[in-house]
Structures are given as C-alpha cells and as structure tokens.
N, C-alpha and C. Protein backbone atom coordinates (compact mmCIF):
# COMPACT_ATOMS: atom_id res chain seq x y z
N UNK A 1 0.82 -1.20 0.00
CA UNK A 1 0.00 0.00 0.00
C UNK A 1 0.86 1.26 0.00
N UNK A 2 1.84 1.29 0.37
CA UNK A 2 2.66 2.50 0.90
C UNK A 2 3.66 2.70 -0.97
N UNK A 3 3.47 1.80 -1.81
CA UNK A 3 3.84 1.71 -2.86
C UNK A 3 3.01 3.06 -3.44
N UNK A 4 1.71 2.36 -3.44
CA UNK A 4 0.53 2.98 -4.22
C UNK A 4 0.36 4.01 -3.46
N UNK A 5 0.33 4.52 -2.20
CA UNK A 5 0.80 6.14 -1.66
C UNK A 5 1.78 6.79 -2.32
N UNK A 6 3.16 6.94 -2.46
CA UNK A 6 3.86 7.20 -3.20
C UNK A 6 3.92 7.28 -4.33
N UNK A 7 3.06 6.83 -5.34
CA UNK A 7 2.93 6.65 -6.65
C UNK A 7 1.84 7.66 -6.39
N UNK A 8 0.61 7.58 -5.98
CA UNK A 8 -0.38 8.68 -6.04
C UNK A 8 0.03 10.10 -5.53
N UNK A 9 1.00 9.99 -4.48
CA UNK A 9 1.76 11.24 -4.15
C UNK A 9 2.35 11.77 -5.45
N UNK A 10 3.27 10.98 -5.91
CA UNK A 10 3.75 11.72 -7.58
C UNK A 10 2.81 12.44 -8.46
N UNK A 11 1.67 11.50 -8.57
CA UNK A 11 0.62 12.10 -9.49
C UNK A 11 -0.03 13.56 -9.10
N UNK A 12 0.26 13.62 -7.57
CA UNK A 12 -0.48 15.24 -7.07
C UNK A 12 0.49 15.77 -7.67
N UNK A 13 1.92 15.67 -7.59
CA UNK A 13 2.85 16.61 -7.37
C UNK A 13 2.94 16.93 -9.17
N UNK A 14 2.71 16.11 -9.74
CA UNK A 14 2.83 16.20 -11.19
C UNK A 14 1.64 17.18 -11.84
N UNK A 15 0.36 16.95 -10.87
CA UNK A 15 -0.39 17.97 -11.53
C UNK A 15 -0.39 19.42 -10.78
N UNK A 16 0.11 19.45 -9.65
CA UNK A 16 0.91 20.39 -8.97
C UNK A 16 1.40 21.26 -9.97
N UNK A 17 2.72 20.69 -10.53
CA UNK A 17 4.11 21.00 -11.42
C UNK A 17 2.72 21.80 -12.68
N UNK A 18 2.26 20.78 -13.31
CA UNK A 18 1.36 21.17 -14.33
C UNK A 18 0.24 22.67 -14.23
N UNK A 19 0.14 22.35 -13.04
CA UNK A 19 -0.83 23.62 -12.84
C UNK A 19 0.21 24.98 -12.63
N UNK A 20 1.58 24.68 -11.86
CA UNK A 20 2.06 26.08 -11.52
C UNK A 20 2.56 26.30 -13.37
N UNK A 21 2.98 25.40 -14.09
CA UNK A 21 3.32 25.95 -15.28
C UNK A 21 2.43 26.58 -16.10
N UNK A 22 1.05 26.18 -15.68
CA UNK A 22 0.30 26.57 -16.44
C UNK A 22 -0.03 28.00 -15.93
N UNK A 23 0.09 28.37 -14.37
CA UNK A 23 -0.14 30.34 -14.07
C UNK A 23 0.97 30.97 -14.09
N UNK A 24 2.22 29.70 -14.77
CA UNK A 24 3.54 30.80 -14.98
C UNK A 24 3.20 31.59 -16.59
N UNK A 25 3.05 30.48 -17.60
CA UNK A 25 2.41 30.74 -18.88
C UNK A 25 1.64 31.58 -18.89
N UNK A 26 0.41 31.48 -18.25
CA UNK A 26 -0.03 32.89 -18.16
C UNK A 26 0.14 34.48 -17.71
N UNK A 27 0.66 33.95 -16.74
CA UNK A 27 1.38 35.54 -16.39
C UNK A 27 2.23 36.19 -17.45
N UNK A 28 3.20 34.87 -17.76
CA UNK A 28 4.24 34.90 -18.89
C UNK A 28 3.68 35.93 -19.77
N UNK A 29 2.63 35.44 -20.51
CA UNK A 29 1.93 35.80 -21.93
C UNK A 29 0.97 37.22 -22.14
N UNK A 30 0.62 36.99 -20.58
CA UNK A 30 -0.34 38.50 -20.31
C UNK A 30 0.70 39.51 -20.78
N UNK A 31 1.87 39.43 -20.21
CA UNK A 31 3.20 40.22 -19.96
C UNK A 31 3.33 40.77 -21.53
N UNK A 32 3.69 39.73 -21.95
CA UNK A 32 4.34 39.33 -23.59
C UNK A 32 3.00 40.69 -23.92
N UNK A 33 1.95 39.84 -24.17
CA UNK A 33 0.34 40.50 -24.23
C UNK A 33 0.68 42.75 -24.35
N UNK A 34 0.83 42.58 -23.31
CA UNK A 34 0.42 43.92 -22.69
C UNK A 34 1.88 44.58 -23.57
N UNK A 35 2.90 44.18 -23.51
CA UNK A 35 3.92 44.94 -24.34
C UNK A 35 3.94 45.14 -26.12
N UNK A 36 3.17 44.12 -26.39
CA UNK A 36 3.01 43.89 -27.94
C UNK A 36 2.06 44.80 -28.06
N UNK A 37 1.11 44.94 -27.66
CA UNK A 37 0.25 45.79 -27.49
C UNK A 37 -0.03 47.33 -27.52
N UNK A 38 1.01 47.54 -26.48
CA UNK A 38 1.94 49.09 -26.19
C UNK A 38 2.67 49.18 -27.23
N UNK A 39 3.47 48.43 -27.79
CA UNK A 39 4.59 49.07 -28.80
C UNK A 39 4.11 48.75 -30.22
N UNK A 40 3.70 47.90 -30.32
CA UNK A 40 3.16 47.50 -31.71
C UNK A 40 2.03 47.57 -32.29
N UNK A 41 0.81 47.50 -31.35
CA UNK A 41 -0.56 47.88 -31.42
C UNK A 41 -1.31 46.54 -31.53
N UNK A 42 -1.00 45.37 -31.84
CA UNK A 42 -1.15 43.97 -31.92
C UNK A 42 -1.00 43.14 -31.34
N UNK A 43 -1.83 42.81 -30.34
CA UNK A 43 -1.79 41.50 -29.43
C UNK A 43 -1.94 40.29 -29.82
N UNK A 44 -1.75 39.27 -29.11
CA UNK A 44 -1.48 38.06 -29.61
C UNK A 44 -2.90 37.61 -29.31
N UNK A 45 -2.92 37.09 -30.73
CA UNK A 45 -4.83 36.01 -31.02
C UNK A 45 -5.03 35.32 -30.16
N UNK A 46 -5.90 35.38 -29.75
CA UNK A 46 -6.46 33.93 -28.80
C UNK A 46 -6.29 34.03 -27.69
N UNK A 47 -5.50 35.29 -26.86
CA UNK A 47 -4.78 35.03 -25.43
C UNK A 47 -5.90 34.61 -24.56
N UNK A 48 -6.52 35.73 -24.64
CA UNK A 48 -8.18 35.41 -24.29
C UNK A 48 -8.47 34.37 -23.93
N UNK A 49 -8.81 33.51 -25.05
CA UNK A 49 -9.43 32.42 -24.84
C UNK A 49 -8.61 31.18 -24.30
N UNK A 50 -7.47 31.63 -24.72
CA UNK A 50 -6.05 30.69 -23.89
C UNK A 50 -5.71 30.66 -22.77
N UNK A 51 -5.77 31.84 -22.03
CA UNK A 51 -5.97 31.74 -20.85
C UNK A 51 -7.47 31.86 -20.53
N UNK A 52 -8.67 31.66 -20.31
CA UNK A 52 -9.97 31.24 -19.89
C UNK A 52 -9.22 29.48 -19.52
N UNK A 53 -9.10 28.95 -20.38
CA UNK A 53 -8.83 27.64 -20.37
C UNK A 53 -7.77 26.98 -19.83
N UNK A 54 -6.39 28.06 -20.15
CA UNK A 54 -5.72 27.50 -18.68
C UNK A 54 -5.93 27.62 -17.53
N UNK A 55 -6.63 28.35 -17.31
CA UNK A 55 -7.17 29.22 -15.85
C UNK A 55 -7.83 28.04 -15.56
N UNK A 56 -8.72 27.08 -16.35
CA UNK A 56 -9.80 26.10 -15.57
C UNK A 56 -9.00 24.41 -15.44
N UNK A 57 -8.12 24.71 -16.31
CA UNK A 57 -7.16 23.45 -16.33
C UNK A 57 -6.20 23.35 -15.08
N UNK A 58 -5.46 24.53 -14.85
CA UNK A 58 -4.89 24.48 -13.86
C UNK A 58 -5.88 24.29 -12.25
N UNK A 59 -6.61 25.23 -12.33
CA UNK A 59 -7.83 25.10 -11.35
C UNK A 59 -7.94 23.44 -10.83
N UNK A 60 -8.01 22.96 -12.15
CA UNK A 60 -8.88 21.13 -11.83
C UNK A 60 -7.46 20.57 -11.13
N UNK A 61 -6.57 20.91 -12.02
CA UNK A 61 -5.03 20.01 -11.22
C UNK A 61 -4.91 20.49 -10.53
N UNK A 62 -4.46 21.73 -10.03
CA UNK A 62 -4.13 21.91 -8.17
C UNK A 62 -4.87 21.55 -7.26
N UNK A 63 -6.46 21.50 -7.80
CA UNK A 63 -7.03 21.04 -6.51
C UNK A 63 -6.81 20.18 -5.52
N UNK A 64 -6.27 18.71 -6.31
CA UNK A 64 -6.28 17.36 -5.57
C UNK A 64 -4.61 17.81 -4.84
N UNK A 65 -4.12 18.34 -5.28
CA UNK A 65 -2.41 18.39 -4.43
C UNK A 65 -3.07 19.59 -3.47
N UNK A 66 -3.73 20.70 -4.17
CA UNK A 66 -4.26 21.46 -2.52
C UNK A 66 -5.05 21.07 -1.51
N UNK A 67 -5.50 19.91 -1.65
CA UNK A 67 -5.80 19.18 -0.85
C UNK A 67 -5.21 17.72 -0.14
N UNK A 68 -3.97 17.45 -0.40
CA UNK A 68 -3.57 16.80 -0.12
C UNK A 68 -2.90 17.20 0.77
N UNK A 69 -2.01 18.49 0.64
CA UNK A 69 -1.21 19.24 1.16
C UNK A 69 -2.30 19.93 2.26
N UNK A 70 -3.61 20.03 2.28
CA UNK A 70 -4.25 20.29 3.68
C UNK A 70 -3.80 22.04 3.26
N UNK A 71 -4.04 22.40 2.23
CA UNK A 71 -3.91 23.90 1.95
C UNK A 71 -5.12 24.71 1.63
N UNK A 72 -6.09 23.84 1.63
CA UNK A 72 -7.50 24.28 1.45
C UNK A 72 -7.70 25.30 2.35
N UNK A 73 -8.86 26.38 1.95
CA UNK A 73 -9.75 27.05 3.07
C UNK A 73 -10.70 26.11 3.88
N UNK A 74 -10.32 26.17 5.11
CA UNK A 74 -11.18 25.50 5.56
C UNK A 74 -12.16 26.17 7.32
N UNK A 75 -12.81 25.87 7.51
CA UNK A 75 -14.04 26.42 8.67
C UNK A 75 -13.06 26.05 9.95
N UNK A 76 -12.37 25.88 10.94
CA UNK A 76 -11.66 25.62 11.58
C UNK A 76 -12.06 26.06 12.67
N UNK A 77 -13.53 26.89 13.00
CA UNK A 77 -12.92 27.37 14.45
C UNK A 77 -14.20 25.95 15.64
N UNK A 78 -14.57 25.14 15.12
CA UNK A 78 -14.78 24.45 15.84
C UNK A 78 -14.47 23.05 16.16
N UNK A 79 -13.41 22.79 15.34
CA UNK A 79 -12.74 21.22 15.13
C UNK A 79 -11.46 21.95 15.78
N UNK A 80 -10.58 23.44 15.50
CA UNK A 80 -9.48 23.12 16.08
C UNK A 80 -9.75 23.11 17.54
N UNK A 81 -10.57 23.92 17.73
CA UNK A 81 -10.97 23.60 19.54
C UNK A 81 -11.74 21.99 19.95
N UNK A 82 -11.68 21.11 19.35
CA UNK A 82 -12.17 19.97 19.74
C UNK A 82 -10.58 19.13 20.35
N UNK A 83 -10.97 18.32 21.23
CA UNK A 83 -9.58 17.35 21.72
C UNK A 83 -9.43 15.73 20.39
N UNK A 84 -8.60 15.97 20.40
CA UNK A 84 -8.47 15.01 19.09
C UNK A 84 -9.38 13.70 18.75
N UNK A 85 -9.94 12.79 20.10
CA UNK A 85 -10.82 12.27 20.32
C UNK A 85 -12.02 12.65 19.41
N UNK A 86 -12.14 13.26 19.12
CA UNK A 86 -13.70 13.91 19.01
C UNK A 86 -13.09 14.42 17.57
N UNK A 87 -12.30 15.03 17.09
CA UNK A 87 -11.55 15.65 16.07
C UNK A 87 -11.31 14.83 15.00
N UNK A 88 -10.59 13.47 15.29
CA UNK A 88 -10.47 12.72 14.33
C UNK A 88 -11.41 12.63 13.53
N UNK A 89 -12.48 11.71 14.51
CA UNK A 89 -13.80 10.90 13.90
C UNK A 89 -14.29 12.17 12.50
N UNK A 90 -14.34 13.68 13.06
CA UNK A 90 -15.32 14.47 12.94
C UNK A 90 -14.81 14.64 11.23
N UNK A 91 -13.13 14.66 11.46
CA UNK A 91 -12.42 14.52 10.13
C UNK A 91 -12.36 13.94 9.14
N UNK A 92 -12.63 12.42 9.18
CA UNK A 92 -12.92 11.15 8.58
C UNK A 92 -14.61 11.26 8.44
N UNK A 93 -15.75 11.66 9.26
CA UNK A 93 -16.63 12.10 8.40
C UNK A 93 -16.71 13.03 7.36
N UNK A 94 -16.39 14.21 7.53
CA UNK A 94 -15.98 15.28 6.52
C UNK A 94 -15.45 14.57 5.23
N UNK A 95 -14.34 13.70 5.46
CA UNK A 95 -13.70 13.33 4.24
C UNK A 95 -14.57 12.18 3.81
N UNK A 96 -15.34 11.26 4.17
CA UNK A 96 -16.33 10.94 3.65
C UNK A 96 -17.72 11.41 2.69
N UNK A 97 -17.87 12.58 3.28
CA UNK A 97 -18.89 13.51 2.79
C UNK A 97 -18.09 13.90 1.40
N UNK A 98 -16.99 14.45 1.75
CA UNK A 98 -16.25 15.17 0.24
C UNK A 98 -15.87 13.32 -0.96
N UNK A 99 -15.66 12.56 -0.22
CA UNK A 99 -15.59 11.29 -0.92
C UNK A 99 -16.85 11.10 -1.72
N UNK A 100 -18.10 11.49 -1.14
CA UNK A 100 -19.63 11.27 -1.77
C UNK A 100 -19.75 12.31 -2.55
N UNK A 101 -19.49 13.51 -2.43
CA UNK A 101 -19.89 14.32 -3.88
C UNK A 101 -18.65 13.93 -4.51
N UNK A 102 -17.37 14.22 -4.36
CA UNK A 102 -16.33 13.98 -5.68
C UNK A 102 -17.05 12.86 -6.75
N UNK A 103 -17.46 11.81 -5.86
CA UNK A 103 -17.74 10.00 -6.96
C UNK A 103 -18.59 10.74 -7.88
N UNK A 104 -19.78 11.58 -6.80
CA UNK A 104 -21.20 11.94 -7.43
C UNK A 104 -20.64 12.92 -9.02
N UNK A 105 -19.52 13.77 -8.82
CA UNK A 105 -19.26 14.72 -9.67
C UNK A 105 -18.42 13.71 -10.35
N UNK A 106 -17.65 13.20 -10.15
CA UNK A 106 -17.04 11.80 -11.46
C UNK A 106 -18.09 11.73 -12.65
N UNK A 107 -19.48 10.75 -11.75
CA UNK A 107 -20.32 10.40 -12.49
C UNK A 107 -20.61 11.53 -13.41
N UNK A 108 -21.64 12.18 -13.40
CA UNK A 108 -22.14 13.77 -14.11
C UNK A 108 -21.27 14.06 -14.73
N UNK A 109 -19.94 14.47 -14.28
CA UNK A 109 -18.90 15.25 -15.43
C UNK A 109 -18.31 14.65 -16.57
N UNK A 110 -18.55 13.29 -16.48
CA UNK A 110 -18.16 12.32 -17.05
C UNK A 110 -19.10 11.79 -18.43
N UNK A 111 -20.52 11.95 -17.45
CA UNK A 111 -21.44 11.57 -18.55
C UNK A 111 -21.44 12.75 -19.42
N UNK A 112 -21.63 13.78 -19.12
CA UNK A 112 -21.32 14.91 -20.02
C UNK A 112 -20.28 15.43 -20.56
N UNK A 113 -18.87 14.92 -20.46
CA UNK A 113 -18.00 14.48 -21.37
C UNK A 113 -17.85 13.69 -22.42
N UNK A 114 -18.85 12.44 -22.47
CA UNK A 114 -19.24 11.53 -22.84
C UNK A 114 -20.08 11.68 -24.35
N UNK A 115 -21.10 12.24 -23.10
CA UNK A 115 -22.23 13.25 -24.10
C UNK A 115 -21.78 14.38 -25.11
N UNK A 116 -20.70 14.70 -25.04
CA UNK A 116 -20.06 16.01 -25.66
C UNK A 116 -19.69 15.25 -26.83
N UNK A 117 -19.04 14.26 -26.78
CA UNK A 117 -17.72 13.49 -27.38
C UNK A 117 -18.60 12.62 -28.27
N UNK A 118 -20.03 12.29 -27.80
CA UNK A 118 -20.62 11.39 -28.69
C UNK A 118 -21.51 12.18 -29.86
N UNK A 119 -21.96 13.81 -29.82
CA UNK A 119 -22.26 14.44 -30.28
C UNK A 119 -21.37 15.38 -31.54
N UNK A 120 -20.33 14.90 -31.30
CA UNK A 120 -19.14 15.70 -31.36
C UNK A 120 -19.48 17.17 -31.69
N UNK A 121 -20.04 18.05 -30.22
CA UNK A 121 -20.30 18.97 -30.48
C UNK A 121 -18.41 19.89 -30.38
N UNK A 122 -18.86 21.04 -30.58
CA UNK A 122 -17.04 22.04 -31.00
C UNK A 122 -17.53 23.08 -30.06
N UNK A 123 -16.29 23.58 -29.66
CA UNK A 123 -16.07 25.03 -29.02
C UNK A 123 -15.80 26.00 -30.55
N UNK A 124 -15.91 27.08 -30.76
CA UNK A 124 -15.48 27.74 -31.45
C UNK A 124 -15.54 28.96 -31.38
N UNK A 125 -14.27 29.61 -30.70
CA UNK A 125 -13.69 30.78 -30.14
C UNK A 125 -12.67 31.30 -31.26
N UNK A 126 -11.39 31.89 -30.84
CA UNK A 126 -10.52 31.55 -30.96
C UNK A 126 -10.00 30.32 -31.85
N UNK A 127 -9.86 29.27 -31.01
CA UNK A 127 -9.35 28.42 -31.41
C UNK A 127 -10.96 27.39 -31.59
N UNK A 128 -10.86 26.19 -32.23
CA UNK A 128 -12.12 25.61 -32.61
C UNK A 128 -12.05 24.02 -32.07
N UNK A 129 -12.28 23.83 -30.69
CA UNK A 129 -11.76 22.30 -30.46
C UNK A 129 -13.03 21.59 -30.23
N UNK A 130 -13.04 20.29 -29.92
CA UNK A 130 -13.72 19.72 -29.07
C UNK A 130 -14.21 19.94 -27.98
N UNK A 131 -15.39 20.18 -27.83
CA UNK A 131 -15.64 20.24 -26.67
C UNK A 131 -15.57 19.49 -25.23
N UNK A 132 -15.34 17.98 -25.87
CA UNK A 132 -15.11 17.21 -24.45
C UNK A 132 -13.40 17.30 -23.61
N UNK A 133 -12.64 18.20 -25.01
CA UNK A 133 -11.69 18.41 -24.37
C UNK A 133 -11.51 19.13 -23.21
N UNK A 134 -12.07 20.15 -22.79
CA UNK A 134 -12.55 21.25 -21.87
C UNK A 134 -13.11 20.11 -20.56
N UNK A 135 -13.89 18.84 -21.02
CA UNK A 135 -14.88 18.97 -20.44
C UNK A 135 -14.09 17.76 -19.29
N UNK A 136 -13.19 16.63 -20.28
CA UNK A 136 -12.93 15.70 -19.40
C UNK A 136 -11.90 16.12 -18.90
N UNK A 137 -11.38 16.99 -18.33
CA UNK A 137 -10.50 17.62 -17.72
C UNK A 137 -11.13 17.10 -16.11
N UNK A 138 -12.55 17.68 -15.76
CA UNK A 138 -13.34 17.78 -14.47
C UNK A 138 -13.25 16.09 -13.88
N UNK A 139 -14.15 14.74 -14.94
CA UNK A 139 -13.79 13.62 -14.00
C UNK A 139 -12.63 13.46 -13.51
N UNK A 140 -11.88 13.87 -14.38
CA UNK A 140 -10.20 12.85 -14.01
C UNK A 140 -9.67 13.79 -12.57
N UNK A 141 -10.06 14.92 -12.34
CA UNK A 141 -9.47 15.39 -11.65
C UNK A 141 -10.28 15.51 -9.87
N UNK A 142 -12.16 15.10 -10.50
CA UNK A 142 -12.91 14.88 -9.42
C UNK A 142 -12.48 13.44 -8.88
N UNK A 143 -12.11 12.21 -9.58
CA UNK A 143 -11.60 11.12 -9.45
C UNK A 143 -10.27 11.44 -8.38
N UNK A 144 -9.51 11.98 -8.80
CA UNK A 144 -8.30 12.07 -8.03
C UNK A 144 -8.42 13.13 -6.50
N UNK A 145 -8.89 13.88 -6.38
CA UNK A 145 -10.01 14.51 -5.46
C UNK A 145 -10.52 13.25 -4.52
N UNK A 146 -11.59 12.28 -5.17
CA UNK A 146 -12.03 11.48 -4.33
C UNK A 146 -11.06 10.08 -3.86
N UNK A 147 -9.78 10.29 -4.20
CA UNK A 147 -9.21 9.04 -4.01
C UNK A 147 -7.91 10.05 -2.82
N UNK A 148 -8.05 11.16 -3.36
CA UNK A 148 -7.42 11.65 -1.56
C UNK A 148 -7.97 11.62 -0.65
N UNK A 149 -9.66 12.43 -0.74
CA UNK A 149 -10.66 12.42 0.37
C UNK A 149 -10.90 10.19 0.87
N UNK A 150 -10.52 9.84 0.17
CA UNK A 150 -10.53 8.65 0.25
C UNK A 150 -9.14 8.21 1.29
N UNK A 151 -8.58 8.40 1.11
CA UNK A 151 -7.09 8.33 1.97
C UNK A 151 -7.25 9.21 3.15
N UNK A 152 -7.87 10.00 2.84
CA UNK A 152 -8.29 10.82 4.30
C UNK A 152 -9.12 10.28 5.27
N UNK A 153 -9.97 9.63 4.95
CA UNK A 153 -11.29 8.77 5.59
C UNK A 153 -10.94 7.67 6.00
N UNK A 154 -9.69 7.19 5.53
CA UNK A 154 -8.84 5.89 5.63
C UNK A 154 -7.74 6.09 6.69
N UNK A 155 -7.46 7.71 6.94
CA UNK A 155 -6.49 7.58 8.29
C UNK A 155 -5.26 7.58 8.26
N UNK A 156 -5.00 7.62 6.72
CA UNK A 156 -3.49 7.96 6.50
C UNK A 156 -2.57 8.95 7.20
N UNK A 157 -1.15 8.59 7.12
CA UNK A 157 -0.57 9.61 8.10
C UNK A 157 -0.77 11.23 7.76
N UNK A 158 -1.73 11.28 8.77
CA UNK A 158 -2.51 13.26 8.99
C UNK A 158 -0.96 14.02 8.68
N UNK A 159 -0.92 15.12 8.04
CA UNK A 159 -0.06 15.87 7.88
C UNK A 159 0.26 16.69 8.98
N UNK A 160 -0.55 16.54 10.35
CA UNK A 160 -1.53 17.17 11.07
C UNK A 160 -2.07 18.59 10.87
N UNK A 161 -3.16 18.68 11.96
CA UNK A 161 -4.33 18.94 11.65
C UNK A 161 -3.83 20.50 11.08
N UNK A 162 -4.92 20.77 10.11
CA UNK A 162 -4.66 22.46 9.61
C UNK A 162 -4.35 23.66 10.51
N UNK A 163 -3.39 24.35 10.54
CA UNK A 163 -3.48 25.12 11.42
C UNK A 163 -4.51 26.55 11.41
N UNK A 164 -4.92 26.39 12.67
CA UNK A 164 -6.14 27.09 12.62
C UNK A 164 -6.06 28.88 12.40
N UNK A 165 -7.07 29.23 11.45
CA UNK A 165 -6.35 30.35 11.40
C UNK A 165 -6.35 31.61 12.06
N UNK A 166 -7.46 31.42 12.95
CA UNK A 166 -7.25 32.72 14.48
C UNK A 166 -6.30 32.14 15.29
C-alpha cells in the first residue's frame, strides 16, 4: 500500500508541477500580451481564450495536491478547539462527505464528457476544439479529489491537523 501512496503522491505533485506551469504561462503571456500591445498595437490572437482555459485546467489540477497538502480554506474554528478524540472521527466524516460528492461529480462530469464526445459537439472561439476536451479535464481530476478524500477517511498519516487560522 505504501507503494501505491507514493505513486499517487507523484501524481499530485505532477499535476501540482502542471498547474504552476500553467499560471507561470499565463502571467508569462499576459506580460508578452500587454507589451506587444503598447509598442506594436497587436496583441497576440487567442490570449483570451487561452488563458480562460488554462485558468480552468490548472484550477482542476491543483485542486487534488491542494488538498492533499491540507492547503485548502477550511471552517476551523470548531474542530481546532475539539480534543483530538472527538476531532479525528469528525475529520474522517468530513472526508467521507467530500468522498460522496467527488464519486457523485465523477459520475455527471463524465457523462457529459461523454455526451459532448458522442455528439461531437465544437467550441469555437478563438481556437475551434472539441468540446469534451474542456470537459474531461473535471472527471479525471474529481476522481483524483475522491481518491485523496478517500485516503483521508482511511487515516493515512494526517499531515496534522490544519493550522487554525485565528
């Protein structure tokens, strides 16, 4: 098991890596953007719509490593005052609860990825893609979401508990 921890640890850290490249690129390009702009009068096609879409790509991958890493916003002022007794359990429900919508949002985002892909309906902005490309971005990343909240509910070694933020 401690195999398959480590191997799923990589996979956060990889979409981690993926997501910070993806708000370096953008900053990158806004930059690029805003000077072409000023000196030349001509911005670059599509930025727009290039970043809308990295913005939601990166979004889906950091989530599961910001939550792994226990970097989430979270409600804290009545679990950090609980004695751990009482704290644990309350934790492992929570991560149960987030285990039941992630599956629930698998399902749905999935079928409507599905649904996109069997229609082959198109985006057409900018650039003119598929639409399920956009779309299956959400299971794979609600999947990986529910297989941390899953490891959470399971008791894995706590990073411990979030520090509270009053």
């Amino acid at each position: 098991m401690s195999k398959l921890n480590t191997l799923f640890d990589g996979v956060l850290l990889v979409c981690a890596a993926l997501a910070g490249a993806i708000f370096a690129g953008i900053a990158a390009m806004i930059s690029v953007n805003v000077v072409l702009r000023n000196l030349f009068g001509s911005p670059v096609y599509g930025l727009l719509d290039a970043v809308e879409y990295g913005l939601l790509l990166a979004t889906f991958l950091g989530a599961p490593w910001v939550l792994w890493k226990r970097g989430h916003v979270t409600v804290d002022l009545v679990t950090a005052a609980l004695p751990d007794r009482l704290a644990a359990p309350l934790a492992r429900l929570t991560a149960l609860i987030g285990l039941a919508v992630c599956v629930t949002l698998v399902r749905y985002a999935g079928e409507a990825a599905l649904i996109s892909a069997q229609r082959g309906s198109m985006i057409r902005t900018a650039f003119t893609i598929p639409e399920w490309w956009v779309l299956a971005v959400a299971p794979l990343c609600f999947a990986l979401l529910a297989v941390e909240f899953l490891r959470q509910a399971a008791g894995r070694a706590d990073r411990t508990r979030a520090t509270a933020g009053l």
